[in-house]
PDB file of N, CA and C in Angstrom:
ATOM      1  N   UNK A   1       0.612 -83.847 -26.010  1.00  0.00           N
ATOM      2  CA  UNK A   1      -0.181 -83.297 -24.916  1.00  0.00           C
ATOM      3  C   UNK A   1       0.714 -82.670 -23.852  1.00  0.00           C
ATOM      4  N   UNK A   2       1.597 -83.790 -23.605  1.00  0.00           N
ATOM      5  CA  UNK A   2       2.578 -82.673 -22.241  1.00  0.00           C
ATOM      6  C   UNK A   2       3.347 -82.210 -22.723  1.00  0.00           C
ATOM      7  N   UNK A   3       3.965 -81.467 -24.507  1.00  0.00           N
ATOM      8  CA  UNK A   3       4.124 -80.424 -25.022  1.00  0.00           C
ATOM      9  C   UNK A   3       4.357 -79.396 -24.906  1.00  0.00           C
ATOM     10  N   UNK A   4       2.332 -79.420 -24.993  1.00  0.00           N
ATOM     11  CA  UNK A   4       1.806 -78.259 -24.357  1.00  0.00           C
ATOM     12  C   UNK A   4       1.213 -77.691 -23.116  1.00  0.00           C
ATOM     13  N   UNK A   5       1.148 -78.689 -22.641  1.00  0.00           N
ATOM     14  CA  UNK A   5       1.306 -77.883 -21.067  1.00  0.00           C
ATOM     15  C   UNK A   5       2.245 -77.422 -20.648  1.00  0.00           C
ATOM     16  N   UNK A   6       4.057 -78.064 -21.070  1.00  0.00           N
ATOM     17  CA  UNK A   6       5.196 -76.934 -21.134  1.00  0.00           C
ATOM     18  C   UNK A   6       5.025 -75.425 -21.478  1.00  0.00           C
ATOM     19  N   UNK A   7       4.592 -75.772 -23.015  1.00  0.00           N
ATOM     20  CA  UNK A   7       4.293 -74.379 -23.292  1.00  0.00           C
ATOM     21  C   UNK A   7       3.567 -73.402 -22.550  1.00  0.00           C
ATOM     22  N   UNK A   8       2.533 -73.884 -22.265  1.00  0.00           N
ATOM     23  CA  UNK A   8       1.463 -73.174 -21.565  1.00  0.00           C
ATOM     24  C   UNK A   8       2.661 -72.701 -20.307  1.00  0.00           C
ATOM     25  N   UNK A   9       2.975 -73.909 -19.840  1.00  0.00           N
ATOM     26  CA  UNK A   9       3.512 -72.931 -18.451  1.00  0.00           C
ATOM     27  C   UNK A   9       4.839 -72.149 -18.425  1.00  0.00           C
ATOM     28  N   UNK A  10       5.651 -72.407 -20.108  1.00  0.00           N
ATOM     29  CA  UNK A  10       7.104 -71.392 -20.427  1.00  0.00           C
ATOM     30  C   UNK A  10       6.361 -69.872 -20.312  1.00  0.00           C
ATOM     31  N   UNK A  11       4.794 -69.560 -21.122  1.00  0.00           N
ATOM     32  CA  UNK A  11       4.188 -68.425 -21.523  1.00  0.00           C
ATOM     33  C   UNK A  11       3.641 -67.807 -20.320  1.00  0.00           C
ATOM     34  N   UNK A  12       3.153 -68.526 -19.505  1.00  0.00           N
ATOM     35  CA  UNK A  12       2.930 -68.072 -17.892  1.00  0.00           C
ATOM     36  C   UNK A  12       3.965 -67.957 -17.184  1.00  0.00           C
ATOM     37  N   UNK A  13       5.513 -68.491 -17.026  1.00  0.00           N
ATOM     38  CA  UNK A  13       6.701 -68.377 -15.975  1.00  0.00           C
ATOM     39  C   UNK A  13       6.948 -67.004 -17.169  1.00  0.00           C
ATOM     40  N   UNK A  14       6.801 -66.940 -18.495  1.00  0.00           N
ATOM     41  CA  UNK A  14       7.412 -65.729 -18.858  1.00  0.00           C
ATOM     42  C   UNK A  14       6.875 -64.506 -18.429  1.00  0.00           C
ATOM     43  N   UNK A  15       5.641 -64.182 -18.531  1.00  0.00           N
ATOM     44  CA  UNK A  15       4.467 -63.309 -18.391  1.00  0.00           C
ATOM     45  C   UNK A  15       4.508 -62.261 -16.872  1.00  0.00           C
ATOM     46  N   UNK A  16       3.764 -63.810 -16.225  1.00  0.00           N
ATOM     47  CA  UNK A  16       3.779 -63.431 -14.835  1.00  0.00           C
ATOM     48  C   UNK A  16       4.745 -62.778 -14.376  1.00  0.00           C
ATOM     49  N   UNK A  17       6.233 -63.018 -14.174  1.00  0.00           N
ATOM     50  CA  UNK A  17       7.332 -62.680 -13.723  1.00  0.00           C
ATOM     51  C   UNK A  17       7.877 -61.211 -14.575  1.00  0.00           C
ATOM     52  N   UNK A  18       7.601 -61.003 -15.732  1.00  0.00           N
ATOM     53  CA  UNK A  18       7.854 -59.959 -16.625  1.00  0.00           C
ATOM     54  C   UNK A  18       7.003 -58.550 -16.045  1.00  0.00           C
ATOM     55  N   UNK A  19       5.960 -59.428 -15.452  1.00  0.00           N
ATOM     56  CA  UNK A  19       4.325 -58.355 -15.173  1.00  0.00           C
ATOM     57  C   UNK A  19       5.044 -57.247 -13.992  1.00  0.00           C
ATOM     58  N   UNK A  20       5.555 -57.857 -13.166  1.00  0.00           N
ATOM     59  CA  UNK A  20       6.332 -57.694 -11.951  1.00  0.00           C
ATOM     60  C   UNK A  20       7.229 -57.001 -12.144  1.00  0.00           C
ATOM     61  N   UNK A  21       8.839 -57.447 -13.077  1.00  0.00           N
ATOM     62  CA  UNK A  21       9.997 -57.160 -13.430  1.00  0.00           C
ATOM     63  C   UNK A  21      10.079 -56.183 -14.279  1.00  0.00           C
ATOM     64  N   UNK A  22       8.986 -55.400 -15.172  1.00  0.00           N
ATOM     65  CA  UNK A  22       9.386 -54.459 -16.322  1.00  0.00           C
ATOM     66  C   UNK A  22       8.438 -53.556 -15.502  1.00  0.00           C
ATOM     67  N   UNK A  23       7.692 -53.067 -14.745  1.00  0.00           N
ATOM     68  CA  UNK A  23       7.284 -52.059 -14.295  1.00  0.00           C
ATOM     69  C   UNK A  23       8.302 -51.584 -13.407  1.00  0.00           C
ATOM     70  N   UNK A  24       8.735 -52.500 -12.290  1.00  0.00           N
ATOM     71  CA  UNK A  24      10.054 -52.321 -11.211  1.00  0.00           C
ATOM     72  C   UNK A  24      11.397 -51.587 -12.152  1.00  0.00           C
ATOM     73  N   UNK A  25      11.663 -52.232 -13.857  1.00  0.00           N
ATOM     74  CA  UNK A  25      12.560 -51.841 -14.313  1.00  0.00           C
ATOM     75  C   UNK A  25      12.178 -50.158 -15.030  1.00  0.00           C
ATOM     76  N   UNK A  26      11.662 -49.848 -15.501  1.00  0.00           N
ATOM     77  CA  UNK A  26      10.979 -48.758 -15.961  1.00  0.00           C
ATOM     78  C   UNK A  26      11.077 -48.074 -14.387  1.00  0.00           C
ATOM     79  N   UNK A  27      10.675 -47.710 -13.461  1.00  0.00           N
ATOM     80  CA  UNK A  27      10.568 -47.140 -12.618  1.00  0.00           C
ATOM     81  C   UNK A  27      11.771 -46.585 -11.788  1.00  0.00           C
ATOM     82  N   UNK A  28      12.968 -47.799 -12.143  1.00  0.00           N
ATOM     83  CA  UNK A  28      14.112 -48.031 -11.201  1.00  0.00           C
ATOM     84  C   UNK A  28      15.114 -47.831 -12.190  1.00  0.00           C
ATOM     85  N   UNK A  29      15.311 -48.220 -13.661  1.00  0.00           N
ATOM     86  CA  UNK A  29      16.195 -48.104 -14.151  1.00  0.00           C
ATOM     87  C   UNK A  29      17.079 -49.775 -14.044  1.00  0.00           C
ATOM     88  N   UNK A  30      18.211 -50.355 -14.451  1.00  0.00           N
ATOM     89  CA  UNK A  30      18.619 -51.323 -13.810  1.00  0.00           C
ATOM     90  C   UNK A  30      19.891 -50.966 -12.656  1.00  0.00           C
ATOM     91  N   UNK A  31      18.825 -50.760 -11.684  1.00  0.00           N
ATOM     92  CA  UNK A  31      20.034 -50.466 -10.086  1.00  0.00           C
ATOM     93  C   UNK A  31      19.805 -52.087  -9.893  1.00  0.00           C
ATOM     94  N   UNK A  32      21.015 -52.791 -10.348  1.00  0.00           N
ATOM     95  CA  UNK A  32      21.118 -53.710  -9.178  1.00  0.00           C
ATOM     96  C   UNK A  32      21.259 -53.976  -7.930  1.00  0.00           C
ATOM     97  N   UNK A  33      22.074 -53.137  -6.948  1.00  0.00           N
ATOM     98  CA  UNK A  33      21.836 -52.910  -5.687  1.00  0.00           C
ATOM     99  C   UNK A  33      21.114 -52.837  -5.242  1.00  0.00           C
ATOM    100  N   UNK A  34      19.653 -52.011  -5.521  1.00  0.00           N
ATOM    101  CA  UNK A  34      18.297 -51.760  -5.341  1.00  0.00           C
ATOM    102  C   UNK A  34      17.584 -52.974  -5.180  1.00  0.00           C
ATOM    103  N   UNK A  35      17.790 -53.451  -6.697  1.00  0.00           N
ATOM    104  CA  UNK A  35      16.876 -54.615  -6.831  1.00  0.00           C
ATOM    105  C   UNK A  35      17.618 -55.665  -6.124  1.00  0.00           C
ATOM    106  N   UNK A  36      18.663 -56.452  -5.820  1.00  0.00           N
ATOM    107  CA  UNK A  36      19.025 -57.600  -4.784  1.00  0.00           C
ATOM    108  C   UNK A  36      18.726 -57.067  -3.212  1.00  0.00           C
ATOM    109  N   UNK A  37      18.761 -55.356  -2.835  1.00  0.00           N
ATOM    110  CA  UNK A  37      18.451 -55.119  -1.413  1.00  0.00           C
ATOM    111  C   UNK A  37      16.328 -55.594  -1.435  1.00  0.00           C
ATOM    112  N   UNK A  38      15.693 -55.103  -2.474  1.00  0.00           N
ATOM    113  CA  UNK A  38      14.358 -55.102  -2.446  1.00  0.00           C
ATOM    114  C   UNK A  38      14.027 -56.480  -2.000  1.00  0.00           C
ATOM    115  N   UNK A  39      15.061 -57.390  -3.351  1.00  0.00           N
ATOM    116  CA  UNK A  39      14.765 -58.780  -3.343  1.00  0.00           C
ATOM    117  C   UNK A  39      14.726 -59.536  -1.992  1.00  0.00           C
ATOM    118  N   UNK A  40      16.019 -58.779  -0.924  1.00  0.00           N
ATOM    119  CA  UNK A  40      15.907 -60.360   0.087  1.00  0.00           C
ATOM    120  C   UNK A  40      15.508 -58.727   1.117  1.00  0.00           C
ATOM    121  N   UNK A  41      14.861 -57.935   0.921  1.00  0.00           N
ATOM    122  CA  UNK A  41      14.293 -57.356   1.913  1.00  0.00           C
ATOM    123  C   UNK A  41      13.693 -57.706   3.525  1.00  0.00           C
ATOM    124  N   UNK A  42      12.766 -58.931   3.534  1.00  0.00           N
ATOM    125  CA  UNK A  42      12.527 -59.587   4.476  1.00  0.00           C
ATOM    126  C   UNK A  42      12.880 -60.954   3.785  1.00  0.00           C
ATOM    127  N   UNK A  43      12.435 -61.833   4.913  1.00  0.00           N
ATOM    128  CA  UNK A  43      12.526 -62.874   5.152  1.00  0.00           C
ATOM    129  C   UNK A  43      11.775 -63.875   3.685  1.00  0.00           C
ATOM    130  N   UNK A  44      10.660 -63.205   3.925  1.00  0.00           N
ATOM    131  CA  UNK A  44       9.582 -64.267   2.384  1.00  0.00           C
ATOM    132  C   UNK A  44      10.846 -63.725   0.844  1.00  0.00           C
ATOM    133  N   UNK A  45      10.794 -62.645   1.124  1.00  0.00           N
ATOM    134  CA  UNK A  45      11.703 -62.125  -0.306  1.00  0.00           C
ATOM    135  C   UNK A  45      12.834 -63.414  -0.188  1.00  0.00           C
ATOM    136  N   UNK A  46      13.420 -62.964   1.126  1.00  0.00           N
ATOM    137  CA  UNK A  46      15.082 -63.753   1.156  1.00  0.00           C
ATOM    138  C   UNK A  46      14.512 -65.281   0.474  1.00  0.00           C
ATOM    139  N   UNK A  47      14.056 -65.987   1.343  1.00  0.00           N
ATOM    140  CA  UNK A  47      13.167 -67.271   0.661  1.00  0.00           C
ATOM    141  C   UNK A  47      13.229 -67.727  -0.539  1.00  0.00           C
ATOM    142  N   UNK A  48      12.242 -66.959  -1.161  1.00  0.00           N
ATOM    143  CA  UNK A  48      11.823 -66.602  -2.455  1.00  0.00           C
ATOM    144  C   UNK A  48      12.776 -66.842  -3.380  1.00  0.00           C
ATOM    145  N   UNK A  49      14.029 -65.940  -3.373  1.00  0.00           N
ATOM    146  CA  UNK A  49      15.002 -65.459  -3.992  1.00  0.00           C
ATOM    147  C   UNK A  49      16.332 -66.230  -4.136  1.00  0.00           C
ATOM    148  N   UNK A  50      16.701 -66.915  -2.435  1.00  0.00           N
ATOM    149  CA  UNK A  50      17.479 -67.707  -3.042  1.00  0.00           C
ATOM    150  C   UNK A  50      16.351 -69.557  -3.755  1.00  0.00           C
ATOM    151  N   UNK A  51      15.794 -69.294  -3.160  1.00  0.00           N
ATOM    152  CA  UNK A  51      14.831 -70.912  -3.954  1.00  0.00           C
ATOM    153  C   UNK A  51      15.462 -70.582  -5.465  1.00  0.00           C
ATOM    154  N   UNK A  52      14.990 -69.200  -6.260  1.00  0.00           N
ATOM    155  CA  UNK A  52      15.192 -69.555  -7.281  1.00  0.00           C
ATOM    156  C   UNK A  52      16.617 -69.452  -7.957  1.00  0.00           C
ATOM    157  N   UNK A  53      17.608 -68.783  -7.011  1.00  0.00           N
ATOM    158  CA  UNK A  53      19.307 -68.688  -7.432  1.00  0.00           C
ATOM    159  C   UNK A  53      19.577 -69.941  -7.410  1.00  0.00           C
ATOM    160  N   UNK A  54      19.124 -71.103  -6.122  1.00  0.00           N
ATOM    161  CA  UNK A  54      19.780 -72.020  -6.107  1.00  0.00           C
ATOM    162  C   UNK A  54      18.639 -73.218  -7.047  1.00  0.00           C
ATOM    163  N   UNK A  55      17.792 -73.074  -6.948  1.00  0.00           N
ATOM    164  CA  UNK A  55      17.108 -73.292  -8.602  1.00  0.00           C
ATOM    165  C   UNK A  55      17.641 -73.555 -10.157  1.00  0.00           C
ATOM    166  N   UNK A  56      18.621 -72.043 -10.393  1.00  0.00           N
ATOM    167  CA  UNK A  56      19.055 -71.506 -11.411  1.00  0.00           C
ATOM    168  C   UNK A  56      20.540 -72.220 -11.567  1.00  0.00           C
ATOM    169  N   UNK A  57      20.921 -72.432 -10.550  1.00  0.00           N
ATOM    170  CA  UNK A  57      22.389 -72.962 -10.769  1.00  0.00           C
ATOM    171  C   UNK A  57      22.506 -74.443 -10.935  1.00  0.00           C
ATOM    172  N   UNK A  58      21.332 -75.310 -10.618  1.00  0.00           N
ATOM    173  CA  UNK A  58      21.317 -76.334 -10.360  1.00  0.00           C
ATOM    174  C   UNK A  58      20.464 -76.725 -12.032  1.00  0.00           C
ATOM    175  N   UNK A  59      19.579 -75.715 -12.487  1.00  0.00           N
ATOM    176  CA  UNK A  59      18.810 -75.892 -13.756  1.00  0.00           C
ATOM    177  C   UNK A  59      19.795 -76.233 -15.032  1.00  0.00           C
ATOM    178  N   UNK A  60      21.145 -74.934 -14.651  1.00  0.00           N
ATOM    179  CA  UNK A  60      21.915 -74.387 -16.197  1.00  0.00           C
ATOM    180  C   UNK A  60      22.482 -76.252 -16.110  1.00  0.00           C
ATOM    181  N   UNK A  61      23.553 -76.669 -15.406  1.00  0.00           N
ATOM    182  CA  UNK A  61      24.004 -77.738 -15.644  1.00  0.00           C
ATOM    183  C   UNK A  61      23.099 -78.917 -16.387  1.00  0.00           C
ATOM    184  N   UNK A  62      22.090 -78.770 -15.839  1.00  0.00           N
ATOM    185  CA  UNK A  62      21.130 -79.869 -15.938  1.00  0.00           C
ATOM    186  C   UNK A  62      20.389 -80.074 -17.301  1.00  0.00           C
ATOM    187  N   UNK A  63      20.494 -78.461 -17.744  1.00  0.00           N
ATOM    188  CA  UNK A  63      19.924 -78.363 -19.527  1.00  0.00           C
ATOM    189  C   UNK A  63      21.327 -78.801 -20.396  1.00  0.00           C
ATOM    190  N   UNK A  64      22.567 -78.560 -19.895  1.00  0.00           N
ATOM    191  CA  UNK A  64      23.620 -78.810 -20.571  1.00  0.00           C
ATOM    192  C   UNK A  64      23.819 -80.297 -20.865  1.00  0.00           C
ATOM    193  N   UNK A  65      23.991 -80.945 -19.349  1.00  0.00           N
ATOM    194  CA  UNK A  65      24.560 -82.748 -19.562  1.00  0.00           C
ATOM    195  C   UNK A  65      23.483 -83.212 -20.015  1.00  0.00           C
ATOM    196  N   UNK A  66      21.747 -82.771 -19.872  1.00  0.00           N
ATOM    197  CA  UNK A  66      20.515 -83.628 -20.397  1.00  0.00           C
ATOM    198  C   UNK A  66      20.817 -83.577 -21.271  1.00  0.00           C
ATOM    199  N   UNK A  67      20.479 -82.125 -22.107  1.00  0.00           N
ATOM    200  CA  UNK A  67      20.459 -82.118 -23.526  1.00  0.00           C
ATOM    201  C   UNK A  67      21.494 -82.645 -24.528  1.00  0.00           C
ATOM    202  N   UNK A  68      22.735 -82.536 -23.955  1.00  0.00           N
ATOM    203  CA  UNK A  68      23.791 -83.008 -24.460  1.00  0.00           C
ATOM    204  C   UNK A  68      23.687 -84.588 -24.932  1.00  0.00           C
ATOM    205  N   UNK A  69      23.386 -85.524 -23.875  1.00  0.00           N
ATOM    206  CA  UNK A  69      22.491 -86.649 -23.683  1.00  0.00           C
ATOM    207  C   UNK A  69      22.121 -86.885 -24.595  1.00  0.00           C
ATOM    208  N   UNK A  70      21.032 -86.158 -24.509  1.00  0.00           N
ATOM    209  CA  UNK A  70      20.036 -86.702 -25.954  1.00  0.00           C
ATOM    210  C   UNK A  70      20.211 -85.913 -27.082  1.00  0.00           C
ATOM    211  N   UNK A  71      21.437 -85.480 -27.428  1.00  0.00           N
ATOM    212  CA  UNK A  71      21.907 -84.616 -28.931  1.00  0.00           C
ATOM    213  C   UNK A  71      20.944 -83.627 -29.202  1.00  0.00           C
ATOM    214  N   UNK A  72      20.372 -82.953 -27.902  1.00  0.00           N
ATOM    215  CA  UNK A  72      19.534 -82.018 -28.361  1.00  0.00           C
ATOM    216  C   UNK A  72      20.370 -80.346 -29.108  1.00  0.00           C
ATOM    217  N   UNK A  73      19.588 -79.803 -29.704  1.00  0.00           N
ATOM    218  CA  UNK A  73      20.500 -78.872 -30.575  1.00  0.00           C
ATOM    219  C   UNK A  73      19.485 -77.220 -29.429  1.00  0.00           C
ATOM    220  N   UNK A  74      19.666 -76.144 -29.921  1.00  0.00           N
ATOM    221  CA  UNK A  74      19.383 -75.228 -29.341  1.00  0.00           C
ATOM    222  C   UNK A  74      19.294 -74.933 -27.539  1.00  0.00           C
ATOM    223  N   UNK A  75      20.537 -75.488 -26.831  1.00  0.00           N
ATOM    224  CA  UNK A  75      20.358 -75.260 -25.276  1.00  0.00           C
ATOM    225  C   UNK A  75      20.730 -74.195 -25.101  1.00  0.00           C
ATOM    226  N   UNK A  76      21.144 -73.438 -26.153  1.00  0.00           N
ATOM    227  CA  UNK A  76      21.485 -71.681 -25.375  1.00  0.00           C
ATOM    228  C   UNK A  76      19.895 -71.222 -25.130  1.00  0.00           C
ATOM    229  N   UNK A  77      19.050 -71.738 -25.727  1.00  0.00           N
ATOM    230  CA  UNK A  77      17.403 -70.810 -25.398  1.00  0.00           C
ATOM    231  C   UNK A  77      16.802 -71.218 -24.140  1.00  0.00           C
ATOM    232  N   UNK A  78      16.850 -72.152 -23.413  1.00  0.00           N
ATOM    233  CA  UNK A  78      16.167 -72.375 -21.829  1.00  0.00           C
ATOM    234  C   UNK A  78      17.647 -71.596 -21.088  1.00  0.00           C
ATOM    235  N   UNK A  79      18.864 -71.644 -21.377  1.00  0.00           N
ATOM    236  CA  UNK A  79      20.098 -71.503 -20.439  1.00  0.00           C
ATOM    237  C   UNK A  79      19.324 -69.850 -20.611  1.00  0.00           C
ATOM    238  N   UNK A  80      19.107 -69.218 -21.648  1.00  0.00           N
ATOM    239  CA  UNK A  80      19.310 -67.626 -22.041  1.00  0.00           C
ATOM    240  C   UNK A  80      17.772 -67.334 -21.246  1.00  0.00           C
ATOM    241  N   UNK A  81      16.649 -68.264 -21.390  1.00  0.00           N
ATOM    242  CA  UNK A  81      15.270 -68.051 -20.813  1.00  0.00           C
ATOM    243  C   UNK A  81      15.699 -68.234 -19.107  1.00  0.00           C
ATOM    244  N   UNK A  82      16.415 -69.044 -18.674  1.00  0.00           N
ATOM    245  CA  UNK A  82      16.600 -69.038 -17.617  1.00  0.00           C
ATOM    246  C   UNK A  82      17.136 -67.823 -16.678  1.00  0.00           C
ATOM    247  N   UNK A  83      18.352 -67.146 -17.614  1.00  0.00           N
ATOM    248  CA  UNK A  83      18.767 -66.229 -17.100  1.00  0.00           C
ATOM    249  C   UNK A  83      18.455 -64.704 -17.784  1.00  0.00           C
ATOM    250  N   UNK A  84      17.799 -64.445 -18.228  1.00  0.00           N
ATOM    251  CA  UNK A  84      17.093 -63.615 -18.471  1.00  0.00           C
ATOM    252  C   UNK A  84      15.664 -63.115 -17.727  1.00  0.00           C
ATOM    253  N   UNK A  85      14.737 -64.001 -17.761  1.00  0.00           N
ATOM    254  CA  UNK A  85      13.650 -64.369 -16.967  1.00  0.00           C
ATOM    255  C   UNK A  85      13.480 -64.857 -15.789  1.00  0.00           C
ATOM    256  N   UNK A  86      13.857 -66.383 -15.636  1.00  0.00           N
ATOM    257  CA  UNK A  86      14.129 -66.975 -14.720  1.00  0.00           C
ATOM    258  C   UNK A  86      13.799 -68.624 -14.753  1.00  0.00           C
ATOM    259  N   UNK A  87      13.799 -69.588 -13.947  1.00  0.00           N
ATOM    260  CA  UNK A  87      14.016 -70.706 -13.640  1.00  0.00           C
ATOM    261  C   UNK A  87      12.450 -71.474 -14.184  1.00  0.00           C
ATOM    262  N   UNK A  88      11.216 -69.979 -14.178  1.00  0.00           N
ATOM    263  CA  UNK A  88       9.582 -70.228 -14.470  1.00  0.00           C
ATOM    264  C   UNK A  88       9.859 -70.585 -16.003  1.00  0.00           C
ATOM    265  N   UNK A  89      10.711 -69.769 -16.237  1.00  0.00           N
ATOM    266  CA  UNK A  89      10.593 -69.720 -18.071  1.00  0.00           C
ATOM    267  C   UNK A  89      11.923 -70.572 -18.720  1.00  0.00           C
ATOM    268  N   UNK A  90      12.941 -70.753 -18.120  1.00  0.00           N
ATOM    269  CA  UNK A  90      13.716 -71.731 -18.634  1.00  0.00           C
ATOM    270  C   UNK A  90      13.624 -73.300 -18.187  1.00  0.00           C
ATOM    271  N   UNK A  91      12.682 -73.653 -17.105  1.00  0.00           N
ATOM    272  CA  UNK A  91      12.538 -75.125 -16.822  1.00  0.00           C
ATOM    273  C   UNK A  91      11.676 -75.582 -17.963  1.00  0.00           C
ATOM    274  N   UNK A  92      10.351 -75.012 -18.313  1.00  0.00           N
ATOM    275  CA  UNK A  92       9.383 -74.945 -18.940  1.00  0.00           C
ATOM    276  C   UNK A  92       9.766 -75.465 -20.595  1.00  0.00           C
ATOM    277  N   UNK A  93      10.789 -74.326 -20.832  1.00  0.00           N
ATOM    278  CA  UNK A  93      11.063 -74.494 -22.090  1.00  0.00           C
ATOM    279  C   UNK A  93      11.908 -75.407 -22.601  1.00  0.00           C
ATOM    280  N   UNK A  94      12.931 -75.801 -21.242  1.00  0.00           N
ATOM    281  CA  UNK A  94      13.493 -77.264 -21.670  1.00  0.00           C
ATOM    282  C   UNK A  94      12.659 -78.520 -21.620  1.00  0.00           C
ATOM    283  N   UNK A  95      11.972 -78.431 -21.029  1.00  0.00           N
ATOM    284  CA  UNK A  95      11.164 -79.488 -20.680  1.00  0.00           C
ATOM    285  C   UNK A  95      10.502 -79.884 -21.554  1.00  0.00           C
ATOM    286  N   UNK A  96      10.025 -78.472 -22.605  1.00  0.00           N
ATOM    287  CA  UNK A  96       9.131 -78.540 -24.284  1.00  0.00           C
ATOM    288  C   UNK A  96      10.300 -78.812 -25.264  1.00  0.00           C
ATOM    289  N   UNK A  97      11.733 -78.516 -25.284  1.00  0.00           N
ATOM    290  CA  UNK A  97      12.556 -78.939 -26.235  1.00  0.00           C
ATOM    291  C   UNK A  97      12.561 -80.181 -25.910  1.00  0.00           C
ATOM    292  N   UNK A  98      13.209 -81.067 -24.464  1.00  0.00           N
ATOM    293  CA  UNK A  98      13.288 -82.052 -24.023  1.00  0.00           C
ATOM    294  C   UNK A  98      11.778 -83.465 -24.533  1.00  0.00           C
ATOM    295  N   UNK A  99      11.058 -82.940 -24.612  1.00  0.00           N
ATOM    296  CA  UNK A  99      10.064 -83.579 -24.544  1.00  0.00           C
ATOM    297  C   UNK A  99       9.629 -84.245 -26.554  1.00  0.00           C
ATOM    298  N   UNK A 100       9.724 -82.805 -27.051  1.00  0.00           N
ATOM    299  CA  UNK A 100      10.160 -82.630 -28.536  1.00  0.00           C
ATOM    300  C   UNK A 100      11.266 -83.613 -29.122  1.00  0.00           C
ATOM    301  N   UNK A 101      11.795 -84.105 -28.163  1.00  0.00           N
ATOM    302  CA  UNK A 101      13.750 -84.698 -28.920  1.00  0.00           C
ATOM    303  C   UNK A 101      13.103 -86.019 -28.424  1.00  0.00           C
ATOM    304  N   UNK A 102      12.385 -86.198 -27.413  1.00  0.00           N
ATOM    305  CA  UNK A 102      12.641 -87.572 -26.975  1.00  0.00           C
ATOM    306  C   UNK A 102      11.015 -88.211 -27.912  1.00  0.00           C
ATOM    307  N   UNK A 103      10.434 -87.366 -28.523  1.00  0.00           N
ATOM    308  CA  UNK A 103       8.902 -87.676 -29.229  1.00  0.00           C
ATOM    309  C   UNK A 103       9.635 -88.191 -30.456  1.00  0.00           C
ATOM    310  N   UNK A 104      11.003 -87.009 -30.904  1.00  0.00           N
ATOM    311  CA  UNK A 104      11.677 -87.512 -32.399  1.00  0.00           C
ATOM    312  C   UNK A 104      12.477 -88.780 -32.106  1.00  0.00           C
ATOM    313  N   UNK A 105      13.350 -88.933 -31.364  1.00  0.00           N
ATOM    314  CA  UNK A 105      13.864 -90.017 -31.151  1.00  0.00           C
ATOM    315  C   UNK A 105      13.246 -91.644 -30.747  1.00  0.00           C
ATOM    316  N   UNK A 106      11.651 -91.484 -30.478  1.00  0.00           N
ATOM    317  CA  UNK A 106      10.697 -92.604 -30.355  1.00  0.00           C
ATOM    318  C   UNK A 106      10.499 -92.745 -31.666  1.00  0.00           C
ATOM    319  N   UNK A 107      10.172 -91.666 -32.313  1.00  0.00           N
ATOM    320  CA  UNK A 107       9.774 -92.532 -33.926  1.00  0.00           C
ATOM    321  C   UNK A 107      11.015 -92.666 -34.740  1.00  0.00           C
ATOM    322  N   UNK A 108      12.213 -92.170 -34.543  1.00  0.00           N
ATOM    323  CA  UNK A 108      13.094 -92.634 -35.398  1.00  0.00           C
ATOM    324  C   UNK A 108      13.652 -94.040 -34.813  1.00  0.00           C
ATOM    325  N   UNK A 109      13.046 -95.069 -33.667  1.00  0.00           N
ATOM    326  CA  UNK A 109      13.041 -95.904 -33.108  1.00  0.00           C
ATOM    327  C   UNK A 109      12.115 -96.556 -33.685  1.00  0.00           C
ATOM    328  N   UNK A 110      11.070 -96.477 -33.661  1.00  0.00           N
ATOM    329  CA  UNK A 110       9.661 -97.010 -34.513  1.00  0.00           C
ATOM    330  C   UNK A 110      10.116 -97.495 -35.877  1.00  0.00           C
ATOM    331  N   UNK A 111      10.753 -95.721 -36.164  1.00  0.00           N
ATOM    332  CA  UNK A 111      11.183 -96.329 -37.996  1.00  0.00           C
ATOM    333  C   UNK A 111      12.412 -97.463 -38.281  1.00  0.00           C
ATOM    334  N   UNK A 112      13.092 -97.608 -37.512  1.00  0.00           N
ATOM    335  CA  UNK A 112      14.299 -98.507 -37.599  1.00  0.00           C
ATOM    336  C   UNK A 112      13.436 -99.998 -37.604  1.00  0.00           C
ATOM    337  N   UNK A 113      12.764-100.034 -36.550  1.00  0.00           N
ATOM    338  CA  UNK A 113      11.813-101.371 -36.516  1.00  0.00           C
ATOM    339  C   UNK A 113      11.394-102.004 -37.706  1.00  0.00           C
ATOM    340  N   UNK A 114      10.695-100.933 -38.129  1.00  0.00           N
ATOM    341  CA  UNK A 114       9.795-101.731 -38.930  1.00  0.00           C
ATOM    342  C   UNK A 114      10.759-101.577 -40.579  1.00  0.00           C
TER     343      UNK A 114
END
């Protein structure tokens, strides 16, 4: 069940934010200058923007030593969703790998039991 409400919300942090980001890119080309002056333009942007830099820096470590943790295999895909997309679509998706490893590791606990 809380799976898929990851999912649900990796497909919405992907979406939403894409809806925004590929019209701006099509229009603009990739000017980064452009886009970091647009980004902290005012004050709500500035906000906004670093929430999710300092979000993003605090996420990558956190998919590395977790997953590492729990011998999870594929952490380049939330690190690559993270920085590609952003922090909507790479929390999401660790959270659905994360959630996945620790469902396998309960029943290979179960199975040792019995």
């Amino acid at each position: 069940m809380l799976r898929w409400f990851y999912l649900c919300a990796m497909v919405a942090g992907t979406l939403l934010p894409l809806s925004q980001f590929l019209p701006w890119l099509s229009e603009h080309g990739l000017d980064i200058p452009l886009f970091f002056a647009e980004l902290f333009a005012n004050r709500i942007g500035g906000f906004f923007g670093w929430d999710v830099i300092v979000s993003a820096i605090v996420l990558i470590p956190f998919i590395l030593i977790e997953g590492r943790r729990l011998g999870m295999e594929r952490l380049w895909m939330p690190v690559a969703g993270t920085f590609l997309v952003g922090v909507s679509c790479g929390l999401p998706m660790f959270l659905y790998l994360r959630e996945a490893r620790l469902e396998q590791m309960k029943g290979i606990a179960v199975d040792k039991l019995v």
